[in-house]
Protein backbone atom coordinates (compact mmCIF):
# COMPACT_ATOMS: atom_id res chain seq x y z
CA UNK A 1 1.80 6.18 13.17
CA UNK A 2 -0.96 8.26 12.37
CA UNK A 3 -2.03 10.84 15.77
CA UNK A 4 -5.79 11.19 16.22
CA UNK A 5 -6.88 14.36 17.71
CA UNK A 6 -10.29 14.88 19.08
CA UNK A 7 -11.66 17.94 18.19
CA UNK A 8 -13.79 18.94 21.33
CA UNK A 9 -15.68 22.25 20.14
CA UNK A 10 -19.03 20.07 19.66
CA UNK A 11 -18.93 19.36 23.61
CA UNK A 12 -18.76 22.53 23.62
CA UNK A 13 -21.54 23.69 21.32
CA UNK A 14 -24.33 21.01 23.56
CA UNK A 15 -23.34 22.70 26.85
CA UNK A 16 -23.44 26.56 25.20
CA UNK A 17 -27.04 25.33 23.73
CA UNK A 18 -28.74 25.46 27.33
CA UNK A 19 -26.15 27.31 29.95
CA UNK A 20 -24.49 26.14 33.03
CA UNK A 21 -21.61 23.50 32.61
CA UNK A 22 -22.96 20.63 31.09
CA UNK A 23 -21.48 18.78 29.48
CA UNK A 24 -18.28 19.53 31.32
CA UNK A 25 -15.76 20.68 28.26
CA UNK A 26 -12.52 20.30 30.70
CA UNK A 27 -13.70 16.40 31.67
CA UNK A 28 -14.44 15.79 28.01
CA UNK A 29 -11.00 16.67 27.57
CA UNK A 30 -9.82 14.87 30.17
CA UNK A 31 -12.10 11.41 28.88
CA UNK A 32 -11.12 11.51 25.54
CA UNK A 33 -7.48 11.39 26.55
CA UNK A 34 -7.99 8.66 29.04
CA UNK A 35 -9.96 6.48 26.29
CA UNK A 36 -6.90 6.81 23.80
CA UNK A 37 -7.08 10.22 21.95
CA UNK A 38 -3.80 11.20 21.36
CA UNK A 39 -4.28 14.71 20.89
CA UNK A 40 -7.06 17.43 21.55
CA UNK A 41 -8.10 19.77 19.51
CA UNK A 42 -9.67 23.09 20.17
CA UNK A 43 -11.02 26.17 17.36
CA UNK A 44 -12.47 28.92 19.08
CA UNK A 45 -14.13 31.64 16.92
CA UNK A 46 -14.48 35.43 17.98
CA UNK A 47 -18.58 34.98 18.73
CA UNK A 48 -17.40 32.00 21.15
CA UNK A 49 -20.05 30.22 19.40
CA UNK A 50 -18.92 26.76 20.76
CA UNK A 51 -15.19 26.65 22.55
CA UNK A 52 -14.43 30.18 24.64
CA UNK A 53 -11.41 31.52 24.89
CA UNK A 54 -11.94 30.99 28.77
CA UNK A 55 -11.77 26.76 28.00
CA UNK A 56 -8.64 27.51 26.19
CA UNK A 57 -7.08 28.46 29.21
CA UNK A 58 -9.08 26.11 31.29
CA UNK A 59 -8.10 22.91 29.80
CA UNK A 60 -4.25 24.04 29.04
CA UNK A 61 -3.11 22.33 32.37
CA UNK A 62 -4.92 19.33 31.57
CA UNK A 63 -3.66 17.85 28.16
CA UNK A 64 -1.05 15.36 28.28
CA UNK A 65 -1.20 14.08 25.09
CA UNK A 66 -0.47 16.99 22.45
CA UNK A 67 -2.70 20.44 22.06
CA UNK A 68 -3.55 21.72 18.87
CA UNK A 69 -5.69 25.04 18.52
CA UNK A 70 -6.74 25.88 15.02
CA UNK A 71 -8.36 29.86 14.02
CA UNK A 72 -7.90 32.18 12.38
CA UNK A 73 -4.47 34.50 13.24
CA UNK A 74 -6.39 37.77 14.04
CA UNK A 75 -4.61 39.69 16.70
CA UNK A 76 -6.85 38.07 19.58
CA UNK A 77 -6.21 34.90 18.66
CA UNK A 78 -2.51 35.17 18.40
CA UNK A 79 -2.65 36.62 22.08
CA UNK A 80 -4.21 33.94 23.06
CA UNK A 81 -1.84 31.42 21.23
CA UNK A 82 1.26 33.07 22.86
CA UNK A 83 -0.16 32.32 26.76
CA UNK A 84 -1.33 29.30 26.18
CA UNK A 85 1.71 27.70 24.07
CA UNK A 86 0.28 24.81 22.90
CA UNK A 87 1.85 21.59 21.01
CA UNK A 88 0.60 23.12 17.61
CA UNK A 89 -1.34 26.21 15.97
CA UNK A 90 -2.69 25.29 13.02
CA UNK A 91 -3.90 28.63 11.00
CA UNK A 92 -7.27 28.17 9.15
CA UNK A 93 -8.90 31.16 6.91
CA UNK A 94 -12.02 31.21 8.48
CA UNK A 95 -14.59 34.18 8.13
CA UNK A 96 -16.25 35.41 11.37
CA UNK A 97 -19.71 34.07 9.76
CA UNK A 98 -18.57 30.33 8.31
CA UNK A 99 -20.15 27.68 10.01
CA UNK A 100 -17.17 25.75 9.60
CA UNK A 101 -14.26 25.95 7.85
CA UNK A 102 -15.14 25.64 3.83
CA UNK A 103 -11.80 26.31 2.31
CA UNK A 104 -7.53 26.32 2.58
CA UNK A 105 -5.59 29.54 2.34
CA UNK A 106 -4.63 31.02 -0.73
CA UNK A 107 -0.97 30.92 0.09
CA UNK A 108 0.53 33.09 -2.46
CA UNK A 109 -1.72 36.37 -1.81
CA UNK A 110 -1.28 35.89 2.07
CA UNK A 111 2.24 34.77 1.87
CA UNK A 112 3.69 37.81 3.35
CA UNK A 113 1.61 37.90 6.30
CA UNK A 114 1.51 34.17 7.01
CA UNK A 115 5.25 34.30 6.97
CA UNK A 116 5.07 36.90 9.90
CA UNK A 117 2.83 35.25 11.95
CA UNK A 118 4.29 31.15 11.46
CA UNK A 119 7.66 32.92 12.15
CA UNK A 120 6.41 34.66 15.90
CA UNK A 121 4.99 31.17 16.96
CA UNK A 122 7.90 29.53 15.70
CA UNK A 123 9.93 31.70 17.81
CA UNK A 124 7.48 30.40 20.48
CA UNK A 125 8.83 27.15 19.96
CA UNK A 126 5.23 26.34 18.67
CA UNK A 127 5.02 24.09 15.94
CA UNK A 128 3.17 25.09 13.10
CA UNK A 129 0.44 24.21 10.40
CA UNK A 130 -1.07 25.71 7.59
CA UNK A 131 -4.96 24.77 6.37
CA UNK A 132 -4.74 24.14 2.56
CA UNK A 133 -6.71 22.57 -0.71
CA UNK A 134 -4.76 20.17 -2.61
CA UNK A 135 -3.48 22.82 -5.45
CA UNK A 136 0.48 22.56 -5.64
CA UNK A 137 0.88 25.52 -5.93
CA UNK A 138 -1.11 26.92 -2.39
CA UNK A 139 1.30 24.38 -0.94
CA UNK A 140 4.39 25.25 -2.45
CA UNK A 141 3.58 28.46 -1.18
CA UNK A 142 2.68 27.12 2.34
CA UNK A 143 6.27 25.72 2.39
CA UNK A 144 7.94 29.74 1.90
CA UNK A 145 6.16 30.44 4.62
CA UNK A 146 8.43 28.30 6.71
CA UNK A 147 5.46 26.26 8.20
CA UNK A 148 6.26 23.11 9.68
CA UNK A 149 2.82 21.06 8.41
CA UNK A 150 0.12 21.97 6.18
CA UNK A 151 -3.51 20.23 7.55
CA UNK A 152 -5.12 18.90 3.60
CA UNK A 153 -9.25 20.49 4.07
CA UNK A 154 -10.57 17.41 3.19
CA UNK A 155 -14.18 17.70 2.35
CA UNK A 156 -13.96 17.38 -0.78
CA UNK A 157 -12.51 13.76 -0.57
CA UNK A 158 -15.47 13.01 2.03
CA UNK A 159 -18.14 14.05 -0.39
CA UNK A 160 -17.26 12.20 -3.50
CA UNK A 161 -16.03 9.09 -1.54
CA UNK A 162 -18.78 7.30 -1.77
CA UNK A 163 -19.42 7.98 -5.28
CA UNK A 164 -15.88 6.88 -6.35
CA UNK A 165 -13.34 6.67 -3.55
CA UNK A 166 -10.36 6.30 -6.44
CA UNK A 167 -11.24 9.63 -7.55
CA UNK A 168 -12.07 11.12 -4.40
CA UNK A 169 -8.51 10.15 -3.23
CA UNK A 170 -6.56 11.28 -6.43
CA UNK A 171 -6.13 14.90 -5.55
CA UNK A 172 -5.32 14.11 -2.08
CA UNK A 173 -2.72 11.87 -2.76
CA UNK A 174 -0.82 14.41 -5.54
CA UNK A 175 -1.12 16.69 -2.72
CA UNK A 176 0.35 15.02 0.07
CA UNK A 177 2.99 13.60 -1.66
CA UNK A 178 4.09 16.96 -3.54
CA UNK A 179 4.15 18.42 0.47
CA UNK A 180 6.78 15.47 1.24
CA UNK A 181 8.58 16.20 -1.30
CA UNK A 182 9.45 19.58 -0.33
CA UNK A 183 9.56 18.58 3.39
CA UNK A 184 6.37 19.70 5.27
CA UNK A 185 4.97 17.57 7.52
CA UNK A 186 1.14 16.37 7.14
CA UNK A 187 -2.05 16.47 9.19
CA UNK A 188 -5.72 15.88 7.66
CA UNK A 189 -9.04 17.32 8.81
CA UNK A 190 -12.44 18.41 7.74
CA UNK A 191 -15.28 15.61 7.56
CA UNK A 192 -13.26 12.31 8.08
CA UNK A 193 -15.70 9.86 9.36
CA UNK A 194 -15.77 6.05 9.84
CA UNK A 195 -16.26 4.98 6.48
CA UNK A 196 -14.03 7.07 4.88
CA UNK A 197 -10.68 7.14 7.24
CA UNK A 198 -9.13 4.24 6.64
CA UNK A 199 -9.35 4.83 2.94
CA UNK A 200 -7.10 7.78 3.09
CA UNK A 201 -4.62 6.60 5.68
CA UNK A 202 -4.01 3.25 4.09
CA UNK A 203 -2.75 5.49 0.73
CA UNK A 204 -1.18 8.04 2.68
CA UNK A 205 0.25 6.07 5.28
CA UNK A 206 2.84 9.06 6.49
CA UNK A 207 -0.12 11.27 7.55
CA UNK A 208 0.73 12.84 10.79
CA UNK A 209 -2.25 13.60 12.31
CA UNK A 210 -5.93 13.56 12.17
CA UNK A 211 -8.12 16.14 14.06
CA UNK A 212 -11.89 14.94 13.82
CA UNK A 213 -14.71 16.39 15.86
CA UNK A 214 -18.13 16.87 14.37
CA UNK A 215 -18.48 13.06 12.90
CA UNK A 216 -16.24 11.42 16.18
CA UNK A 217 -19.02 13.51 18.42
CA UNK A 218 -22.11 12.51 16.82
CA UNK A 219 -21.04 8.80 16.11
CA UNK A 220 -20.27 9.00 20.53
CA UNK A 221 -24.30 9.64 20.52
CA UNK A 222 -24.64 5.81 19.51
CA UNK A 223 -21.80 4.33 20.29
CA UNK A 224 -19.85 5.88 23.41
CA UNK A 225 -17.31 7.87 23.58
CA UNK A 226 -14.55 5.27 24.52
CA UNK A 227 -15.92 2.81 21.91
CA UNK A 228 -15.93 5.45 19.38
CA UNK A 229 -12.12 6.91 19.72
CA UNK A 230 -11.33 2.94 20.23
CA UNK A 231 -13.23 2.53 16.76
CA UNK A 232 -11.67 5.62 14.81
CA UNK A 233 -8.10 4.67 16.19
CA UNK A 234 -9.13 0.82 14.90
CA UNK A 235 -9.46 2.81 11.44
CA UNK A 236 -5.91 4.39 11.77
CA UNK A 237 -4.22 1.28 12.76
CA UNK A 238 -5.78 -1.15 9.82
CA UNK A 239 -3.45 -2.17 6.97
C-alpha cells in the first residue's frame, strides 16, 4: 500500500500571507490526519517563507500517523531534525532562493557529505530519504550513501503526462525499478495531482509513499479538504 502524506507548508503560506493564526497550521495537521492522511509532511526553508521552524516543534506532539520533514541538511536544519525525531528526513538540494524544489541531488559529487549526515540521523533511529532525478547513476550513488529511500522529483513526469503519459512514465519506471533492485525503498513527490497519480502508482505499484501539497491544497479550495484526501487516496487505491 501506497502512504499519502500531506504536505502542509501551503496552510502555512495563506496564514503567513496576512499574520495572526489563520489558518491554524497545528489543526490542519490535526484535520488532515483525521480525514485519512496517513502521513504529514513539513519543508521549512531558512526565510520561514511558509512552515517555521516554531510549527515544527508545534505540531511534533500531534502526528500520529508518520512525520516526514524534507530541507535541505544545513547545520540548522539538522538541529532541528535531531529534537524533533521525526518518522523520516528526507534531504532535498534546495537553494535558499528556489521557489520550490526544481531538481534531485547529484549523488556522486555530494556523496561524501550525504554519507555523514544519512549516517547521524540513522544513528537517530530516523529513517532516511534522498531527493533524486531518475539517472541510475545519482541513485546508485544514493544507495552508498546508506539511505534507506530515495523520493523520485517527479515534475518532469507531471509535465509531459498529458502530452504522452507512456513516455512521461518511461524514465520513472527504469528508475524505480533500478532503486529495487539494489534495495532502497521508494517515495514520490513533486507535482502529483489528480489526473496524473494513479498513472504512476498503477505501474509502480511498490511506491512507498507519496508526499503532495501544493496540488492536494489548491484542489481542497473546490472540493474540501476531507473530500479531497478521500479523492487522492481513491487514486492510490485504484487498480
Amino acid at each position: 500500500m501506497t502512504r499519502l502524506s500531506v504536505n502542509i507548508n501551503k496552510i502555512a503560506t495563506l496564514r503567513n500571507a496576512r499574520g495572526g493564526n489563520v489558518p491554524d497550521v497545528r489543526l490542519a495537521a490535526i484535520k488532515c490526519q483525521t480525514f485519512g492522511a496517513e502521513g504529514i509532511t513539513v519543508h521549512p526553508r531558512p526565510d520561514e517563507r511558509h512552515i517555521r521552524y516554531s510549527d515544527v516543534y508545534d505540531i511534533r506532539d500531534i502526528i500520529n500517523t508518520e512525520f516526514n520533514i524534507e530541507g535541505n541538511p544545513e547545520k540548522g536544519f539538522i538541529n532541528l531534525v535531531y529534537d524533533v525525531l521525526p518518522d523520516q528526513v528526507t534531504l532535498v538540494p534546495d537553494s535558499h532562493d528556489a521557489i520550490t524544489s526544481n531538481a534531485g541531488w547529484d549523488t556522486r559529487r555530494n556523496l561524501s557529505f550525504l554519507t555523514d549526515v544519512v549516517s547521524g540521523f540513522r544513528e537517530k533511529g530516523i529513517r532516511t530519504s534522498i531527493f533524486t532525478g531518475t539517472d541510475i547513476t545519482m541513485i546508485e550513488y544514493a544507495s552508498r550513501t546508506g539511505t534507506d529511500r530515495i523520493e523520485l522529483y517527479t515534475e518532469p513526469y507531471a509535465a509531459m503526462y498529458g502530452r504522452d503519459k507512456y513516455a512521461a512514465l518511461e524514465p520513472f519506471l527504469r528508475a524505480a525499478e533500478a532503486a529495487r533492485q539494489l534495495g532502497l525503498g521508494l517515495n514520490a513527490g513533486h507535482d502529483l495531482d489528480l489526473q496524473n497519480l494513479a498513472w504512476l502508482h498503477k505501474n509502480i505499484p511498490w511506491l512507498l509513499e507519496v508526499s503532495i501539497g501544493h496540488a492536494l491544497i489548491a484542489d481542497a479550495i473546490y472540493y474540501g479538504l476531507e473530500n479531497t484526501i478521500q479523492m487522492y487516496l481513491r487514486e492510490l487505491r485504484r487498480d
